[in-house]
Protein backbone atom coordinates (compact mmCIF):
# COMPACT_ATOMS: atom_id res chain seq x y z
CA UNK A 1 27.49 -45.04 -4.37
CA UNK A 2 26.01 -41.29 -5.09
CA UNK A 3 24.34 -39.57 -2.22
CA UNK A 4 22.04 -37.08 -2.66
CA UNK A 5 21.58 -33.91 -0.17
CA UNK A 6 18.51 -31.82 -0.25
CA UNK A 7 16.39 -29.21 1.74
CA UNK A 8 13.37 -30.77 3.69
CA UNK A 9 10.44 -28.43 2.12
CA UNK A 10 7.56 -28.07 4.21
CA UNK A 11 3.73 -28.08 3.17
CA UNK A 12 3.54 -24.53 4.26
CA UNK A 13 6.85 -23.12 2.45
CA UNK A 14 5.00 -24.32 -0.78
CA UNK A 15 1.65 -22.85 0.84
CA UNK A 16 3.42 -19.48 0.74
CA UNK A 17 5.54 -19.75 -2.27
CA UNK A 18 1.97 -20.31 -4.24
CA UNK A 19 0.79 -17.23 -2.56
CA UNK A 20 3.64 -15.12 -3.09
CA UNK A 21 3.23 -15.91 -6.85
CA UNK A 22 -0.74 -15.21 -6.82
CA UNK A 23 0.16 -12.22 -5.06
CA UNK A 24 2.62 -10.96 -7.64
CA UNK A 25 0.64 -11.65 -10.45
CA UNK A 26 -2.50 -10.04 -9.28
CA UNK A 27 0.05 -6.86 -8.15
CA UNK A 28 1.39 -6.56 -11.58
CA UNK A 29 -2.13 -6.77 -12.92
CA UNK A 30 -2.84 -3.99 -11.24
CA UNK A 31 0.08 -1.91 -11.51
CA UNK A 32 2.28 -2.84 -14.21
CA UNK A 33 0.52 -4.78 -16.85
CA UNK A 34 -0.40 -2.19 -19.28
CA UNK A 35 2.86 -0.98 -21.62
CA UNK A 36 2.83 2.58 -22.75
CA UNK A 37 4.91 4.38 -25.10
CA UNK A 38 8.32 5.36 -23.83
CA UNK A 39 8.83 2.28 -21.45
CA UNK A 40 6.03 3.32 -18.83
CA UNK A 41 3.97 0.71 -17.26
CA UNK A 42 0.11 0.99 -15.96
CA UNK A 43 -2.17 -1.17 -14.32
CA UNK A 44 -5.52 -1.56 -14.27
CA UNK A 45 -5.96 0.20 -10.94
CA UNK A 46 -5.00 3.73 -13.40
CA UNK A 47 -7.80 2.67 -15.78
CA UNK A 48 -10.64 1.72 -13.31
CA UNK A 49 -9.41 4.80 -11.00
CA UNK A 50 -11.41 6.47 -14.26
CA UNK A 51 -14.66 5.63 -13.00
CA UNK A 52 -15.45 8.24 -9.86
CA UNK A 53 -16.04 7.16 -6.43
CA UNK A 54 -16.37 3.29 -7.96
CA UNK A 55 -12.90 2.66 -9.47
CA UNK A 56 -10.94 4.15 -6.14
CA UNK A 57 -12.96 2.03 -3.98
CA UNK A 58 -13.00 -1.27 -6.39
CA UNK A 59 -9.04 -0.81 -6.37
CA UNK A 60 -8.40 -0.35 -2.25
CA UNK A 61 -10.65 -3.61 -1.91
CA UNK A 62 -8.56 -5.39 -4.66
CA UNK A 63 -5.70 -3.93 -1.98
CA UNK A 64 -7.18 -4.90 1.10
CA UNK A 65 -7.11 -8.62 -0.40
CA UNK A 66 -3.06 -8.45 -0.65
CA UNK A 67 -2.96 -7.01 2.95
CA UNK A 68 -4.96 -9.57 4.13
CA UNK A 69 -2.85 -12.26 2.48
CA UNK A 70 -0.28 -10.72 4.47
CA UNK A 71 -2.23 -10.93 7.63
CA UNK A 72 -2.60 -15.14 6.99
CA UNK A 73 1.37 -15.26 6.02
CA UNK A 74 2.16 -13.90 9.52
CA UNK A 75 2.89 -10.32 8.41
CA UNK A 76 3.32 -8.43 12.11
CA UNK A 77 0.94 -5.21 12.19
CA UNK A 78 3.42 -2.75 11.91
CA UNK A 79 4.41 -4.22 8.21
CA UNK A 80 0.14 -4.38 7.85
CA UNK A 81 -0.55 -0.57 8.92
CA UNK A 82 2.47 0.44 6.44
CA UNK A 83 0.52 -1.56 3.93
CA UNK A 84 -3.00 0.26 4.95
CA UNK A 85 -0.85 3.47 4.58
CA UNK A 86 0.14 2.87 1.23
CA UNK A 87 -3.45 1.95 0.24
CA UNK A 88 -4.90 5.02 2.31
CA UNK A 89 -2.40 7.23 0.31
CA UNK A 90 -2.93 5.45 -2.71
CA UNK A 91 -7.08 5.93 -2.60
CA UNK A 92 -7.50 9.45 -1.34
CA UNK A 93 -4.99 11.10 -3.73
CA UNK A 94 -6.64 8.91 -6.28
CA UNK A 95 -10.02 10.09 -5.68
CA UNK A 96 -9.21 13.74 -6.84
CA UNK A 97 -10.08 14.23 -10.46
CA UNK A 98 -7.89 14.00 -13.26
CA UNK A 99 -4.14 14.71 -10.90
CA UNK A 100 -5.19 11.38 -8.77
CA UNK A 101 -5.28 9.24 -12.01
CA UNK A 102 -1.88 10.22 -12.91
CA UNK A 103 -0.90 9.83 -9.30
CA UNK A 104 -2.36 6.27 -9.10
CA UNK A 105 -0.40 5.48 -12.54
CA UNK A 106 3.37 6.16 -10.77
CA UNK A 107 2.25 5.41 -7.16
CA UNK A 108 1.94 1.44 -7.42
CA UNK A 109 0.50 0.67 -4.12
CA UNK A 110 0.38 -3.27 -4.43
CA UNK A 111 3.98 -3.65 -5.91
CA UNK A 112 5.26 -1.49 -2.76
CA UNK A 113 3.02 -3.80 -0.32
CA UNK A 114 4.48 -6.85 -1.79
CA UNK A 115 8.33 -5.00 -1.83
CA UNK A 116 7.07 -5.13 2.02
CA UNK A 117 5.75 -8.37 2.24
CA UNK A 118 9.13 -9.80 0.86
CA UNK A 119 11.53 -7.70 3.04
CA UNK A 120 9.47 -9.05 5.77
CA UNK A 121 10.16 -12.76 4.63
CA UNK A 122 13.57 -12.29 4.15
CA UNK A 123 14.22 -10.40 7.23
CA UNK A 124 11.54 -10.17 9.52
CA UNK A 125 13.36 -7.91 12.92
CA UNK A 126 14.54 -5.16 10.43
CA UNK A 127 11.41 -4.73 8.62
CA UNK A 128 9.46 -5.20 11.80
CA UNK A 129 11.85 -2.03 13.01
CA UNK A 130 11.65 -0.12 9.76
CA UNK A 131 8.04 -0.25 9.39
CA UNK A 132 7.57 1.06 13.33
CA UNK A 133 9.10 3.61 12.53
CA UNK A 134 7.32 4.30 9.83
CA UNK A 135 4.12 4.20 11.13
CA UNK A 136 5.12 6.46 14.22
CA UNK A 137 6.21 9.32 11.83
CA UNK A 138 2.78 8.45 9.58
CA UNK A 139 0.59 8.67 12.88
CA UNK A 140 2.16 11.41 13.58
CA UNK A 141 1.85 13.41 10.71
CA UNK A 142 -1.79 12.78 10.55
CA UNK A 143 -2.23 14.02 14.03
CA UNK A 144 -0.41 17.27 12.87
CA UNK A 145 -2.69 17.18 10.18
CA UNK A 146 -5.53 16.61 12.33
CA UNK A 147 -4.50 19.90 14.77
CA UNK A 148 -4.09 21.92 12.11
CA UNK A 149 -7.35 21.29 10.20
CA UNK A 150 -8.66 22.28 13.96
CA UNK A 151 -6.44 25.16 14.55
CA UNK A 152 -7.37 26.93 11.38
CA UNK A 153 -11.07 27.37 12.24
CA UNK A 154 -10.55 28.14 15.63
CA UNK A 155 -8.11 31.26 14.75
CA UNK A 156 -10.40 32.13 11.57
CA UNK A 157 -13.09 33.21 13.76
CA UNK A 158 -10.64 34.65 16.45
CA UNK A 159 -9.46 36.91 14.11
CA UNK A 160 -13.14 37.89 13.05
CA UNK A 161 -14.38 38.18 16.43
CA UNK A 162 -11.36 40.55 17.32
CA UNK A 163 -12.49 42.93 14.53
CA UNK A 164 -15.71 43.53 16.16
């Protein structure tokens, strides 16, 4: 008599697994489907990042869709804000003319998400960690950013009104 042995799969396991792969496919879309001489890979976020003001925006909603995926897979926020981060960096360095194309070619904002999304899966307290710490620094950095775009001004027209 042959037994067999198996793994009980849940409804949801295959719920996710079908995600996962939606999520993959519609990440190398984006980032990785176009082949270019010498062995480099675009998407179609560097091509519609062409169009000004339309193609950044159509790309972070395209984005926002992954990171919301996320959100329904259980995704804790700190793994969800380093996703928004990547976006965030991902748009506003695309928007600038010309440089932020090229950027958005290399930067491949919905293949890192999903590199996120999976170390999440596969171990949930260290990316939970790593990505609080990540955010921290990133919140931090922007409120650096933040006093210094206030700082500036402020000692601009100190300096003027001292020569007077």
């Amino acid at each position: 008599m042959k037994t067999v042995t198996g793994t009980l799969i849940t409804a949801k396991e295959v719920d996710s697994a079908e995600r996962i792969k939606r999520l993959r496919a519609l990440a190398w879309l984006m980032d990785n489907s176009i082949a270019l001489p010498g062995g480099f890979r675009i998407g179609l976020d560097a091509i519609i990042g062409l169009v000004p003001g339309l193609g950044d925006a159509f790309g972070a909603l395209i984005s926002a869709y992954i990171i919301n995926e996320a959100r329904s897979m259980g995704a804790p926020r700190s793994v969800l804000l380093r996703m928004m981060s990547n976006v965030m960096f991902d748009t506003v360095l695309g928007a600038v003319p010309f440089a932020g194309d090229l950027f958005d070619a290399a930067y491949k904002s919905n293949t890192r998400n999903l590199a996120l999304l999976a170390r999440y899966q596969l171990d949930p307290v260290g990316s939970r960690r790593g990505s609080r710490w990540f955010v921290a620094g990133f919140f931090l950095l922007l409120g650096l950013m933040v006093l210094l775009l206030i700082a500036i001004p402020v000692l601009v027209v100190y300096g003027l009104v001292q020569l007077f």
